[in-house]
Structure formats: C-alpha cells, structure tokens
N, C-alpha and C. Protein backbone atom coordinates (compact mmCIF):
# COMPACT_ATOMS: atom_id res chain seq x y z
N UNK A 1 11.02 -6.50 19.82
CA UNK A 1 9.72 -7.19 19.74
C UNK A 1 8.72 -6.39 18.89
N UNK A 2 8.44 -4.93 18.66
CA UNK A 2 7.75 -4.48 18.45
C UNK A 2 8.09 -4.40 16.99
N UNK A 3 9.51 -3.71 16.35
CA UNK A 3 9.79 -4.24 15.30
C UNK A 3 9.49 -5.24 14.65
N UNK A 4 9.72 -6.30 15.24
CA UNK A 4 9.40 -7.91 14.95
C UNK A 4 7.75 -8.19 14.29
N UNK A 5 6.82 -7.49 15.39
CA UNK A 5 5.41 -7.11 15.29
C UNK A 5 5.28 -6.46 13.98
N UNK A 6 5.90 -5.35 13.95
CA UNK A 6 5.66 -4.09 13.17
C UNK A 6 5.90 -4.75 11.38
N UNK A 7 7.02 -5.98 11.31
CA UNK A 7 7.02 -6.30 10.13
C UNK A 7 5.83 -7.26 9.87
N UNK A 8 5.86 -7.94 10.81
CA UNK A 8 4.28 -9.04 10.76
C UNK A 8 2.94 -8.53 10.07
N UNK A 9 2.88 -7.40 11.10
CA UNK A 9 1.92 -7.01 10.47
C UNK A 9 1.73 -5.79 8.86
N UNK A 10 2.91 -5.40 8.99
CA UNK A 10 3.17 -5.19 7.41
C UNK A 10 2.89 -6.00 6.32
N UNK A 11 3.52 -7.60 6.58
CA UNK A 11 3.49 -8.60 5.44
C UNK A 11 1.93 -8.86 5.57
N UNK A 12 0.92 -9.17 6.76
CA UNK A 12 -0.53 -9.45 6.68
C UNK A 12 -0.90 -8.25 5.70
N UNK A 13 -0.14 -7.05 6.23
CA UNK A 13 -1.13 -5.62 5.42
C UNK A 13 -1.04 -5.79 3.60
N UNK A 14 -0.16 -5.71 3.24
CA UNK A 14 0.33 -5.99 1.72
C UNK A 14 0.27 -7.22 1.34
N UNK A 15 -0.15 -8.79 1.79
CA UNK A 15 -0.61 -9.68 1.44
C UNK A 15 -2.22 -9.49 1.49
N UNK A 16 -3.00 -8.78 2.44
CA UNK A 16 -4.50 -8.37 1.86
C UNK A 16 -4.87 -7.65 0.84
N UNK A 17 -3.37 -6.63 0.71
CA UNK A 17 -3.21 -5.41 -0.12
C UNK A 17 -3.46 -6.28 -1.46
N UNK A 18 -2.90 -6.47 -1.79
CA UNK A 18 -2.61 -7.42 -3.28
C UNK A 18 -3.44 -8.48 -3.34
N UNK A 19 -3.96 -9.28 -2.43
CA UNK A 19 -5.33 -10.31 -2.33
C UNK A 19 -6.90 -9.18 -3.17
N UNK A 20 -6.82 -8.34 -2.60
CA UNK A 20 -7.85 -7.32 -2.69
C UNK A 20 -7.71 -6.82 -4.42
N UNK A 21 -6.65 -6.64 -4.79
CA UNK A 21 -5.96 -6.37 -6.12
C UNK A 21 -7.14 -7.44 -6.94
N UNK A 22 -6.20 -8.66 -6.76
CA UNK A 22 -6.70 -9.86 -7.73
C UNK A 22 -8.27 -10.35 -7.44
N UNK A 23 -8.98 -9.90 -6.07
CA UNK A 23 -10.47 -10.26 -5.67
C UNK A 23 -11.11 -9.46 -6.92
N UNK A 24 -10.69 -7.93 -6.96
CA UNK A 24 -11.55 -7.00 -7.74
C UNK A 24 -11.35 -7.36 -9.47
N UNK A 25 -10.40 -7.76 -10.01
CA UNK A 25 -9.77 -8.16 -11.23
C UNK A 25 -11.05 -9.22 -11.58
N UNK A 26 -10.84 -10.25 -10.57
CA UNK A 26 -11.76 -11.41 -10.49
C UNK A 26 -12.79 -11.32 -11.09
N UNK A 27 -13.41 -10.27 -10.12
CA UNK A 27 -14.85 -9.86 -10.26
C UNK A 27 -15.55 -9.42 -10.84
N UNK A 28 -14.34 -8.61 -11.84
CA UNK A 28 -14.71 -7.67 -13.04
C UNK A 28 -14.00 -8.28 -14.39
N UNK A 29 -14.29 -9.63 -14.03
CA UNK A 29 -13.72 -10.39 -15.24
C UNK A 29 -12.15 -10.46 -15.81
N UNK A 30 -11.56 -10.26 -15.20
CA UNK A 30 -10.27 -10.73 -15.45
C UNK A 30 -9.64 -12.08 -14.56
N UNK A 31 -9.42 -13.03 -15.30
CA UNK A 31 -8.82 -14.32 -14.87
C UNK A 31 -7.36 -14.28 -14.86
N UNK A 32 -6.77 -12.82 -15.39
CA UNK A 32 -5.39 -13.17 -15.08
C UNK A 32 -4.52 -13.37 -13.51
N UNK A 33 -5.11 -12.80 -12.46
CA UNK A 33 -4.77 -12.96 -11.41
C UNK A 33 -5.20 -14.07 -10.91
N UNK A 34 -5.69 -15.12 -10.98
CA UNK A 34 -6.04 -16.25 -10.24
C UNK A 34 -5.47 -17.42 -11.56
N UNK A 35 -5.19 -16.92 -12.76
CA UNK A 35 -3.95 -17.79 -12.87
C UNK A 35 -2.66 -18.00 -12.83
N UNK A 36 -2.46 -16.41 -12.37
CA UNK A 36 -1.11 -16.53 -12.15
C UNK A 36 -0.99 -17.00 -10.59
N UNK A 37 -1.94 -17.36 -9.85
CA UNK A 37 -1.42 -17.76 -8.61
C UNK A 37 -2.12 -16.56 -7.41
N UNK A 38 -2.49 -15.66 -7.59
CA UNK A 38 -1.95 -14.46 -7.24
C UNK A 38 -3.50 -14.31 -6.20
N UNK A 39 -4.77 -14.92 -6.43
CA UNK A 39 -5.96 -14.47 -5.55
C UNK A 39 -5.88 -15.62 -4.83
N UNK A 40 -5.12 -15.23 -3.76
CA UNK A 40 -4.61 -16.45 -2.66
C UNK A 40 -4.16 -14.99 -1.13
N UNK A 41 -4.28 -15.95 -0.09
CA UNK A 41 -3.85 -14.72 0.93
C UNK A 41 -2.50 -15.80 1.61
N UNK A 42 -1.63 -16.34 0.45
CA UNK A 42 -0.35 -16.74 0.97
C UNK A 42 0.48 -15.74 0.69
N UNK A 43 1.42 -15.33 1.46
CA UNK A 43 2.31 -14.28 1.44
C UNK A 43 3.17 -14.48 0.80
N UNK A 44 3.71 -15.72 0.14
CA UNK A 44 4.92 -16.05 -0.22
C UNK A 44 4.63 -15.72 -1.86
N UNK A 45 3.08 -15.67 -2.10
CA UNK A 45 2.80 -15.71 -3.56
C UNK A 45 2.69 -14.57 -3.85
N UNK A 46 3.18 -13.18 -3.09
CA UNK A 46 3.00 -11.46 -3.40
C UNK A 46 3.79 -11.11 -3.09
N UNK A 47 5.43 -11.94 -2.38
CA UNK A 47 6.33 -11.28 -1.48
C UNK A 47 7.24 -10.82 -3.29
N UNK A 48 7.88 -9.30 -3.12
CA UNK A 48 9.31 -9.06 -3.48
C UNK A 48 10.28 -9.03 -2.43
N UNK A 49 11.31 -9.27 -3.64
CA UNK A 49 12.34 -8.81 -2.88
C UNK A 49 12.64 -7.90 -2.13
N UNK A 50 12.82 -6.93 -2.83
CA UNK A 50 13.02 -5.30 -2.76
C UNK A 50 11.67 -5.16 -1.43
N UNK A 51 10.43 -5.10 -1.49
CA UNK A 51 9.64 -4.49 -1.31
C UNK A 51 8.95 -4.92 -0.48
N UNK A 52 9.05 -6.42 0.06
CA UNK A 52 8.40 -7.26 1.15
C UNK A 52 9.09 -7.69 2.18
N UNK A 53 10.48 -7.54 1.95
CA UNK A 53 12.03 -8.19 2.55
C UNK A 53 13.00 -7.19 3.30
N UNK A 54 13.15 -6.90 1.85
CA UNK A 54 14.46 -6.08 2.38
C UNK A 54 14.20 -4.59 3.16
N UNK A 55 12.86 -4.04 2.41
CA UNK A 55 12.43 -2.85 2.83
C UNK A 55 12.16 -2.70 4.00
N UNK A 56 11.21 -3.43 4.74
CA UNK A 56 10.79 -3.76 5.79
C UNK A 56 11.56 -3.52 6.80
N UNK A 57 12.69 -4.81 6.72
CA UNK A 57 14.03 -5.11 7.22
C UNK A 57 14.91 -3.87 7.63
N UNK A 58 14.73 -2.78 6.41
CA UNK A 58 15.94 -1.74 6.64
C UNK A 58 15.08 -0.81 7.82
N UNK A 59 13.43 -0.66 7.42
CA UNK A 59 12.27 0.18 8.35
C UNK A 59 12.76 -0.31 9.48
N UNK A 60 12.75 -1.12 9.64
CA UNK A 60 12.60 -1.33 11.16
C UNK A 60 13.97 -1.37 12.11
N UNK A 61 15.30 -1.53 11.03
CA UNK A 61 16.68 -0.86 12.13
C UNK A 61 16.82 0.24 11.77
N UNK A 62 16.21 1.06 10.72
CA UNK A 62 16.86 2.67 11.09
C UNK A 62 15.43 3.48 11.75
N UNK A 63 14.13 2.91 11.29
CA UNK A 63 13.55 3.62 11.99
C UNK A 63 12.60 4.36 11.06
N UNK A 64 12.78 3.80 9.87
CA UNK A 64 11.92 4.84 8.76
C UNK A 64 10.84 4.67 8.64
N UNK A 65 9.85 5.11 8.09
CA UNK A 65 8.32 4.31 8.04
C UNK A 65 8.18 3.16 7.56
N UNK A 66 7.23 2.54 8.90
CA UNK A 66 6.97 1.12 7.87
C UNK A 66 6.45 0.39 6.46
N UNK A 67 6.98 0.74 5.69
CA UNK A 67 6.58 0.72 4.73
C UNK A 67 7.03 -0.43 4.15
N UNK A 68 6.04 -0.89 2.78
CA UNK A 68 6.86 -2.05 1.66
C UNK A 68 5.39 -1.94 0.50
N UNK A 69 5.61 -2.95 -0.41
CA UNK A 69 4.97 -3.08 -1.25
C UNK A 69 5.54 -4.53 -1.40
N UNK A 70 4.81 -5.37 -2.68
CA UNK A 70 4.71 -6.77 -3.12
C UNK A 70 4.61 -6.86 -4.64
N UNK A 71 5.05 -7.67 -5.43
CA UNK A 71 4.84 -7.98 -6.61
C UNK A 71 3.15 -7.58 -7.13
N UNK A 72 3.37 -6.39 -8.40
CA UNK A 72 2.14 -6.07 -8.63
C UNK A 72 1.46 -7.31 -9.35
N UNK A 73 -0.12 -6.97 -9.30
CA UNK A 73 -0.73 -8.32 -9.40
C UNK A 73 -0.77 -7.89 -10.62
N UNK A 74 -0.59 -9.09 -11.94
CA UNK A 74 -0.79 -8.78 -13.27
C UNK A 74 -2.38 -8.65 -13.38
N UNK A 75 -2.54 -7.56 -14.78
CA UNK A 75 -3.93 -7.49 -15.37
C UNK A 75 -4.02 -7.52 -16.76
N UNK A 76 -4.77 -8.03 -17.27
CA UNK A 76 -5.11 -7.79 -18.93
C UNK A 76 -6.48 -6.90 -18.97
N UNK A 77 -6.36 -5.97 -19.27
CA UNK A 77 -7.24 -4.93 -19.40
C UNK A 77 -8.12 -5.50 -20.41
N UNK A 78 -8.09 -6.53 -21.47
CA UNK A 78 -8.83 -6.95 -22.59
C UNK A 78 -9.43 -7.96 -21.95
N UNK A 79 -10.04 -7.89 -20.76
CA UNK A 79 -10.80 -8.64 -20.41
C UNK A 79 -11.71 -8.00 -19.52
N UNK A 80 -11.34 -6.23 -19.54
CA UNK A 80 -12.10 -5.91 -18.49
C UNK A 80 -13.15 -5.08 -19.59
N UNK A 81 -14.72 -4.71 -19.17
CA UNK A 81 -15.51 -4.12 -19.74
C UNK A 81 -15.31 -3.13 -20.20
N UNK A 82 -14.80 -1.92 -18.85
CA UNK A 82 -14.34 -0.93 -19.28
C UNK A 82 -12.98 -0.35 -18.56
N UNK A 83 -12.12 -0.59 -19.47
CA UNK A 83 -10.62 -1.08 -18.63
C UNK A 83 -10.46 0.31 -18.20
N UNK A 84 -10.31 1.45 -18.45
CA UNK A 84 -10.08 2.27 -17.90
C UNK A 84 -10.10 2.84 -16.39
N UNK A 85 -12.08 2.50 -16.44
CA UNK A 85 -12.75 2.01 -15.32
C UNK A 85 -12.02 1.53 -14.47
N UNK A 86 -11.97 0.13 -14.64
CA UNK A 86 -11.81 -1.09 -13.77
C UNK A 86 -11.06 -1.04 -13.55
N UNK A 87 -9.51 -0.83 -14.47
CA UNK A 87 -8.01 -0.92 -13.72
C UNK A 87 -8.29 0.15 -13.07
N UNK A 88 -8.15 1.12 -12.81
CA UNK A 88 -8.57 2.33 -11.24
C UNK A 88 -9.54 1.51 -10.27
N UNK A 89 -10.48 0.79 -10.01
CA UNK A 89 -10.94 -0.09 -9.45
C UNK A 89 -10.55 -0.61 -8.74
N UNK A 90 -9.38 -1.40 -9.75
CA UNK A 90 -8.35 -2.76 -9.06
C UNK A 90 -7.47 -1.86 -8.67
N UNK A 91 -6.88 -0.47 -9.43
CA UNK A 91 -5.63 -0.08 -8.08
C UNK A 91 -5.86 0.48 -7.07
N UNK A 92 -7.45 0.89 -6.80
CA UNK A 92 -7.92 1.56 -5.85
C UNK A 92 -8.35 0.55 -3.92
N UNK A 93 -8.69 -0.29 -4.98
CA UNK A 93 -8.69 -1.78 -3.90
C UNK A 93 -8.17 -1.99 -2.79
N UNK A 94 -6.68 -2.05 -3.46
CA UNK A 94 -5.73 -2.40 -2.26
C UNK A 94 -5.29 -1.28 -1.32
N UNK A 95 -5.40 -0.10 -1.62
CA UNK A 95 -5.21 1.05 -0.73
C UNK A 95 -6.68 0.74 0.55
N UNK A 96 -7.41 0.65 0.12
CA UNK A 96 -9.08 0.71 0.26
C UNK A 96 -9.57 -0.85 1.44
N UNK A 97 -8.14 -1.62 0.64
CA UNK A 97 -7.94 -3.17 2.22
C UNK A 97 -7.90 -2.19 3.36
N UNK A 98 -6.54 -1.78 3.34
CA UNK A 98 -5.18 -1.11 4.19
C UNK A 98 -6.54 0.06 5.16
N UNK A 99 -7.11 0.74 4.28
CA UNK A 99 -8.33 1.81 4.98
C UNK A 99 -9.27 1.31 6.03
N UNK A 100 -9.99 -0.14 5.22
CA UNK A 100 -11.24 -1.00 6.20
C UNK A 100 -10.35 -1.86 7.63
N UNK A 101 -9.16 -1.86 7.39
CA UNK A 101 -8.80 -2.43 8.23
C UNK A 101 -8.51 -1.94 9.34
N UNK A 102 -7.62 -0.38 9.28
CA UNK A 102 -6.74 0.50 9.70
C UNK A 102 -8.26 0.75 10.89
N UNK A 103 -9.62 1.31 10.00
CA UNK A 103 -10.73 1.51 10.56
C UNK A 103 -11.15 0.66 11.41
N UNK A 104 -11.19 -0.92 11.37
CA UNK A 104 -12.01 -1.81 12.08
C UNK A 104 -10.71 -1.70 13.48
N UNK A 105 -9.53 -2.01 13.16
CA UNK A 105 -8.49 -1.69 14.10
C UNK A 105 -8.76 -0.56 15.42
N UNK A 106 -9.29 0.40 14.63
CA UNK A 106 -9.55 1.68 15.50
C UNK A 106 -10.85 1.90 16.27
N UNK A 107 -11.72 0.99 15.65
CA UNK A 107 -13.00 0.48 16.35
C UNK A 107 -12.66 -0.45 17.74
N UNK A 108 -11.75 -1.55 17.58
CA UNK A 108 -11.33 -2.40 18.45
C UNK A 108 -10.77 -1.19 19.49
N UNK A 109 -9.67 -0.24 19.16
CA UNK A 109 -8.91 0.13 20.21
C UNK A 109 -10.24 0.68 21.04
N UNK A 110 -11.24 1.51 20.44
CA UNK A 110 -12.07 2.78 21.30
C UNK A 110 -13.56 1.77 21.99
N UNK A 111 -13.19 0.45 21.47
CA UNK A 111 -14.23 -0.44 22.49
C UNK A 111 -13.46 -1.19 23.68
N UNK A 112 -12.03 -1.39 23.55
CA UNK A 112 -11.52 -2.45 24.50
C UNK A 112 -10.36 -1.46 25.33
N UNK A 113 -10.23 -2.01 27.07
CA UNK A 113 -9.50 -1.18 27.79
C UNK A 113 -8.07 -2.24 28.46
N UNK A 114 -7.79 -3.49 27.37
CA UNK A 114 -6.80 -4.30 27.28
C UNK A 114 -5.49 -2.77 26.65
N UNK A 115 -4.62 -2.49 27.65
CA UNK A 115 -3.49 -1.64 27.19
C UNK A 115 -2.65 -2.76 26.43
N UNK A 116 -2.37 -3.53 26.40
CA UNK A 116 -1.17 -4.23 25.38
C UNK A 116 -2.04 -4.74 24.41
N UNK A 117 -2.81 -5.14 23.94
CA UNK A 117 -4.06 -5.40 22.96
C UNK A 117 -3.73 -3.99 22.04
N UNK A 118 -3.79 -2.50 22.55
CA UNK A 118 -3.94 -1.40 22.22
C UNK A 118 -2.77 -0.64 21.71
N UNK A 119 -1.65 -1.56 22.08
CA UNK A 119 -0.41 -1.18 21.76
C UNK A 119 -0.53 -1.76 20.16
N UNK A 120 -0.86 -3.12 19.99
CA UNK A 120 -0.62 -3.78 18.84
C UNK A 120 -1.68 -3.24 17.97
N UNK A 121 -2.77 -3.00 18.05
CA UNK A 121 -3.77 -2.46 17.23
C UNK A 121 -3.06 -1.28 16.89
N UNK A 122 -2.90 -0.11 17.25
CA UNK A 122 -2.50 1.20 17.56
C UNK A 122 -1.39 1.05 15.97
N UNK A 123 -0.46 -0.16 16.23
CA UNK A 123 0.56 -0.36 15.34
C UNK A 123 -0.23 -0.93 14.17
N UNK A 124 -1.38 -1.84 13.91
CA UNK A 124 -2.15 -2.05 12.88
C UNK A 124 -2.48 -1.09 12.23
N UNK A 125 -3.14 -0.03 12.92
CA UNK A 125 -4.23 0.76 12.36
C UNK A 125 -2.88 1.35 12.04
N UNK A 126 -1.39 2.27 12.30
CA UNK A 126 -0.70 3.25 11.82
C UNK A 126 0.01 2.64 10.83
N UNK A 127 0.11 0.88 10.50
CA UNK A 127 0.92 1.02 9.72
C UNK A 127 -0.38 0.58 8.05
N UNK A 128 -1.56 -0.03 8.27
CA UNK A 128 -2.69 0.35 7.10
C UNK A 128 -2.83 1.41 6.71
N UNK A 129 -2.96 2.51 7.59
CA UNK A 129 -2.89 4.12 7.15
C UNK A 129 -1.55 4.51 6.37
N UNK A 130 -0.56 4.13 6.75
CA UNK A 130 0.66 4.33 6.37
C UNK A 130 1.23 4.02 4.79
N UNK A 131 0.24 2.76 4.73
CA UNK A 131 0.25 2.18 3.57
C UNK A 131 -0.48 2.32 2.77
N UNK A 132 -1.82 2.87 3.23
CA UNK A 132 -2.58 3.39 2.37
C UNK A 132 -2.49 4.10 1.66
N UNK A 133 -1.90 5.53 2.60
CA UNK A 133 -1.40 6.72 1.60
C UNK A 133 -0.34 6.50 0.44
N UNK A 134 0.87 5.68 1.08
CA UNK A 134 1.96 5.21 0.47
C UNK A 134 1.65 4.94 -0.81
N UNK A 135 0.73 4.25 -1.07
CA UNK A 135 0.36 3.20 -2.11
C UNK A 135 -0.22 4.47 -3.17
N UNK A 136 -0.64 5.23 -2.67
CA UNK A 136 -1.24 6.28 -3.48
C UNK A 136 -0.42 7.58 -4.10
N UNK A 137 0.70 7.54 -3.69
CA UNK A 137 1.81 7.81 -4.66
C UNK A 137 1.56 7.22 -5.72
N UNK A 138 2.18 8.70 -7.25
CA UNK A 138 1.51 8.26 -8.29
C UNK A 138 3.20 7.57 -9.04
N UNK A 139 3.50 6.75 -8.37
CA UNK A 139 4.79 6.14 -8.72
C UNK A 139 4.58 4.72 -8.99
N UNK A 140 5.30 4.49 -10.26
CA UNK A 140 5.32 2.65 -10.43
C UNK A 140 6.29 2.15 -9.40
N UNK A 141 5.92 0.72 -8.48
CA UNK A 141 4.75 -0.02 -9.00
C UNK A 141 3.96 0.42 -7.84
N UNK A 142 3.42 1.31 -7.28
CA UNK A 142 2.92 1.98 -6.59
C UNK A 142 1.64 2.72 -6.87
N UNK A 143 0.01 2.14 -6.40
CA UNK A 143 -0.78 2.08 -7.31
C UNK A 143 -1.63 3.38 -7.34
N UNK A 144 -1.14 4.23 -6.62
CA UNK A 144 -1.23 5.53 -7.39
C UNK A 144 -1.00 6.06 -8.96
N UNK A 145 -0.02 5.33 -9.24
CA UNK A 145 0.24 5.64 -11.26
C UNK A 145 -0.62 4.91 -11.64
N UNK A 146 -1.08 4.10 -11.40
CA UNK A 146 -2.12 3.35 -12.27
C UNK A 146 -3.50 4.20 -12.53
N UNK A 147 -3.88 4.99 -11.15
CA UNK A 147 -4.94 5.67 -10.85
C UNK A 147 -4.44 6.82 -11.92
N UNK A 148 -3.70 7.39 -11.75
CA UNK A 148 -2.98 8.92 -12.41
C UNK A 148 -3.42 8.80 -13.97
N UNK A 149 -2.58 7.23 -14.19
CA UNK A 149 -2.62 7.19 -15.85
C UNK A 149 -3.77 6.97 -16.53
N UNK A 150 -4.69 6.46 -15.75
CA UNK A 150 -6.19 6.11 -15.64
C UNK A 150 -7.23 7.38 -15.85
N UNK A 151 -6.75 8.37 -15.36
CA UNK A 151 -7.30 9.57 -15.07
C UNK A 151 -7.27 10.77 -15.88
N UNK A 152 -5.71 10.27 -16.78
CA UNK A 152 -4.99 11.20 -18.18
C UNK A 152 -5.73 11.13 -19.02
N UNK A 153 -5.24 12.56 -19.85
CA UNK A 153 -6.41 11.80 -21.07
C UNK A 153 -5.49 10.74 -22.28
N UNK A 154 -5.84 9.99 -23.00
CA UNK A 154 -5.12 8.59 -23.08
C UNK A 154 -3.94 9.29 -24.12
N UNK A 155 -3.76 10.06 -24.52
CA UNK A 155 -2.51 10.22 -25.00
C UNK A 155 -1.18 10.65 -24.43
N UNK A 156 -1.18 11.67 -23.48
CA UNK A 156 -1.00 11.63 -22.32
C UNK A 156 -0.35 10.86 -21.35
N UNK A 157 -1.05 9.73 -20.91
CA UNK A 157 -1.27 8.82 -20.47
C UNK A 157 0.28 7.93 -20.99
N UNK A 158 -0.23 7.76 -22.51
CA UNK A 158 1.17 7.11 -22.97
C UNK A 158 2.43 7.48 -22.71
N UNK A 159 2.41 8.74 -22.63
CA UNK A 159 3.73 9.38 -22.60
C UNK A 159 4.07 9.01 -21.39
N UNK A 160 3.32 9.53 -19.95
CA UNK A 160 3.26 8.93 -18.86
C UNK A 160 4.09 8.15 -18.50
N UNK A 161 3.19 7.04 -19.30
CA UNK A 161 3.74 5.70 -18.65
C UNK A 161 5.25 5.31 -19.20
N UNK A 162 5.48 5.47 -20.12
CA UNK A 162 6.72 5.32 -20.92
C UNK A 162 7.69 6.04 -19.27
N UNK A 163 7.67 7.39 -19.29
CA UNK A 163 8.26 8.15 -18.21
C UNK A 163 8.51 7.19 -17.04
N UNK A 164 7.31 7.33 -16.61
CA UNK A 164 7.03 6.15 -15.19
C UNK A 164 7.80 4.85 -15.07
N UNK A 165 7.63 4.38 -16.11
CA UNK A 165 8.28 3.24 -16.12
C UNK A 165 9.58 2.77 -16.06
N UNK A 166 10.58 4.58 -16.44
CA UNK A 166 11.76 4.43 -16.54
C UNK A 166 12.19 5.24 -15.32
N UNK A 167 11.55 5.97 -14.82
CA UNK A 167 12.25 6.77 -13.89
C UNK A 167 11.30 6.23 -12.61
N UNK A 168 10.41 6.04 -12.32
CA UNK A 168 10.09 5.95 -10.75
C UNK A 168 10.34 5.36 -9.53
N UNK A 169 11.09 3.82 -10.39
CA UNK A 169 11.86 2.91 -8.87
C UNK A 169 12.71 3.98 -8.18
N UNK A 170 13.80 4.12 -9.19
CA UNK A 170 14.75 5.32 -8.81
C UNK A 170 14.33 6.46 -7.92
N UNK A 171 13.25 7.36 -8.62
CA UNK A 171 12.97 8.11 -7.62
C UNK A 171 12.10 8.13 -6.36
N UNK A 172 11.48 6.73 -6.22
CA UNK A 172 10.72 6.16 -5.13
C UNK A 172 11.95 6.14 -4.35
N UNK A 173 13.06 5.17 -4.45
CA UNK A 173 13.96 5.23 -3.47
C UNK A 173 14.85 6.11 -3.15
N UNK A 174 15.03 7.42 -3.94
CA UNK A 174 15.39 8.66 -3.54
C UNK A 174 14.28 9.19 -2.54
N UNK A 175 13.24 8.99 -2.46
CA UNK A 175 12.48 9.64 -1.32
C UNK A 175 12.03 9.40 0.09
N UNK A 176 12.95 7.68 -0.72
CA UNK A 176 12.88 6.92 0.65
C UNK A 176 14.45 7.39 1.74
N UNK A 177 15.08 7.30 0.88
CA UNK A 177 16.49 7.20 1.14
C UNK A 177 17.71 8.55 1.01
N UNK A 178 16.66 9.47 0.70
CA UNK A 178 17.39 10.80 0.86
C UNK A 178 17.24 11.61 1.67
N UNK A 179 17.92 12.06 3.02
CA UNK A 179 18.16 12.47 4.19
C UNK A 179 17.23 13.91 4.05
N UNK A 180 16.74 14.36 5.08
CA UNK A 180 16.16 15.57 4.67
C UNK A 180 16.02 16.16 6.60
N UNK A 181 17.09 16.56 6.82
CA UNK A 181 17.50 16.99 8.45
C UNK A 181 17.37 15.64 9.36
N UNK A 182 16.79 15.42 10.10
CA UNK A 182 16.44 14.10 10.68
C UNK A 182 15.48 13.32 10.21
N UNK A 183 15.28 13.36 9.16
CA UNK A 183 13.98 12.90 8.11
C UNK A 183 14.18 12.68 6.84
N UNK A 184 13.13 11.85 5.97
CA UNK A 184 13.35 12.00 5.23
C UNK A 184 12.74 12.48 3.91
N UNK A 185 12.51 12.55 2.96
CA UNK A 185 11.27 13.23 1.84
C UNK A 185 10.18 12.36 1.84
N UNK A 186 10.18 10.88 2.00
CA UNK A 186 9.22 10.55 2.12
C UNK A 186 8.04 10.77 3.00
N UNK A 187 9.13 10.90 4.38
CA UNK A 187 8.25 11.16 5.91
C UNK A 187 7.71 12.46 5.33
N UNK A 188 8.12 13.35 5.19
CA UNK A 188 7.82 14.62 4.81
C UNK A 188 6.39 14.64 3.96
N UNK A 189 6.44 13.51 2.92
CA UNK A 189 4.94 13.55 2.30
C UNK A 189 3.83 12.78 3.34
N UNK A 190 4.22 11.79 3.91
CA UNK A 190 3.16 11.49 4.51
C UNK A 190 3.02 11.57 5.73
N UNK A 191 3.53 12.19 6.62
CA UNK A 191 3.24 12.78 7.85
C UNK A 191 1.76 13.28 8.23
N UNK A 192 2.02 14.66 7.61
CA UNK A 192 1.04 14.96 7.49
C UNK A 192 -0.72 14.10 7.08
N UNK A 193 -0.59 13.34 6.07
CA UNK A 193 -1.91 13.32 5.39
C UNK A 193 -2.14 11.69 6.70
N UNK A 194 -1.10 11.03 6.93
CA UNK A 194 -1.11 10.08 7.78
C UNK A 194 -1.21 10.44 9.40
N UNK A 195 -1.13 11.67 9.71
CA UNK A 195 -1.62 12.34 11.23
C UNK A 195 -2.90 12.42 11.50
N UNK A 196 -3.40 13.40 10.03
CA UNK A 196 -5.03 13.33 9.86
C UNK A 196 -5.96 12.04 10.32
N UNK A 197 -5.28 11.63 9.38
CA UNK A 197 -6.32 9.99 9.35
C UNK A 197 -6.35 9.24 10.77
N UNK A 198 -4.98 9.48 11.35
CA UNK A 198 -4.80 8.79 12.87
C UNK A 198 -5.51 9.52 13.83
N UNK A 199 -5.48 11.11 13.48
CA UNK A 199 -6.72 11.47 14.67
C UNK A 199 -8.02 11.27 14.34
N UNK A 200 -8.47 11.35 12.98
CA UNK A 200 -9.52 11.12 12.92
C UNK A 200 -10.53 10.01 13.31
N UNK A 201 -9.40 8.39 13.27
CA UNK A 201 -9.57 7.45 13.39
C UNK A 201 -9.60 7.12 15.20
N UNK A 202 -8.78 8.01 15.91
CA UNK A 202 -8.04 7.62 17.25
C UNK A 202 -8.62 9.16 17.77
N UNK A 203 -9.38 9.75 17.65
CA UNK A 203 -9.60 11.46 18.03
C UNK A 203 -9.29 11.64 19.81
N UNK A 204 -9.59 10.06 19.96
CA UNK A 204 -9.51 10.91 21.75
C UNK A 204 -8.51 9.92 22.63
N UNK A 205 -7.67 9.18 21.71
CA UNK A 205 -6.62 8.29 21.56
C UNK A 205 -5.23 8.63 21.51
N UNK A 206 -5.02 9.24 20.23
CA UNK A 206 -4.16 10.07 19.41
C UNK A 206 -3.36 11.54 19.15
C-alpha cells in the first residue's frame, strides 16, 4: 500500500515538477511549452518511459529511492530576453515545486495530530525533498546541467554540453544501479543533503 502511495505521489511530484517548468517558460515569454502540450498538470502529457514508469516501478520493489523524472519540457531560448538568465529560471522551477511543497507538507504534519494523515505527508514531504535534490544533479535530462551549463562561461559550456549529452543517461543509471555495500552511489549522494532538509523541515518529528 505504501509503495502504491509512494508512486502516486511521485507522479503528482514530477507532473508539478514539469507544470512549473512550462508556467516559468510561459511567463518569460516562451510559447514553446504550451504548444507543445506541455503547461497542463495531466500526467500523461510529462510521463517517460524510462523515468515516470519504469523507474518508479523498480523504486518501489527493491527499495531504492523514490525517485523518477518526466519528459523534459522543450525551450527555445530565442524567445527568452535573457536566455541565459531564464533557462536557469525555468530549470530552477521545478526543483523549487518539489521544495514549496515538501515545506507546506511539513507545515501540515507539525499542525495536525491525525497519525495516518502523518504517515502520508511524512512520505510527501521525503519524496519532494528527494526530488528536489535529485533534480539538481548536474546530469542530462536532470535539471541541474541546465543550471551548470548556464553558469559556464559559454565556451565551456559548449563543450559541456556536447559531453553531457553523450555520456550522462549512462552514468545517471550507473549511480542508480551500481551496488555500493547495501547501497547505492546514488543513496550515497543524497542521503546526506536529503537528512538535512528532513530535519530541518520535521526538527522535532524527524
């Protein structure tokens, strides 16, 4: 059951995740996300394969973090003022859903004394945090590289992305999927920075 939960609220988390993507695009003048379909909070219009499905699916029978991602939302930077800017903006967004939520979640648990209410929040707020950080890996399509390449100085940058583009699925799922004692490299990166945030959020909870 909780599994069951645990993906639910994954697909709500990464369907706001990517809603939030195409809101900020919107706003800052880019129309490519609301014609491709994409500034909508239907799940079916952000689900991957890989990354909304199957990932999920494998999290929740072996036990790994809940994690996934969704089809990145397209952008044309030639529509943004100052694209540099703005695409860090738009990839900063959707980490930044996953944060306000994880937060309002943790507000609910430390006002209400419903214990099964607190179970499911508890699982909201750890798996927005979870995803938050996640997302901030500087790995394609993982919107940390967007931020990274954003941040290079633009020559740089090119080289970057060329790199990124060829090597990071691969090594995203080596970090997912490469054993590391009873763990794995991924847990290993975000443990830590995802403990913080849960006490900080849960201090007398957690």
């Amino acid at each position: 059951m909780l599994s069951l939960l645990s993906i639910i609220a994954l697909i709500i988390a990464i369907t706001v995740h990517e809603f939030s993507h195409a809101l900020v695009a919107d706003h800052l003048g880019d129309p490519t996300p609301r014609a491709a379909g994409r500034l909508t909070l239907n799940p079916l219009a952000h689900a991957d394969l890989i990354g909304t499905i199957l990932l999920p699916l494998l999290s929740a029978l072996t036990g790994l973090p809940t994690i996934g991602w969704a089809k990145p939302v397209p952008i044309d930077p030639y529509n943004l003022k100052n694209p540099r800017r703005d695409e860090t903006l738009i990839a900063l967004a959707g980490p930044a859903s996953n944060l306000f939520f994880a937060t309002l979640g943790a507000v609910i648990i430390r006002t209400t004394i419903i214990p099964q209410l607190n179970t499911v929040l508890f699982m909201v707020v750890l798996i927005n945090v979870t995803l938050c950080i996640f997302n901030l890996i500087p790995l394609w399509p993982l919107d940390g590289s967007k931020v990274l390449l954003n941040l290079l100085p633009i020559e740089t940058s090119i080289a970057w992305q060329e790199a990124l583009s060829r090597y990071s699925l691969p090594l995203l799922l080596l970090l997912i999927f490469l054993p590391i004692g009873q763990s794995n490299i991924l847990q290993l990166i975000l443990t830590p920075t995802t403990s913080f945030l849960l006490h900080l959020l849960l201090s007398n909870f957690y």
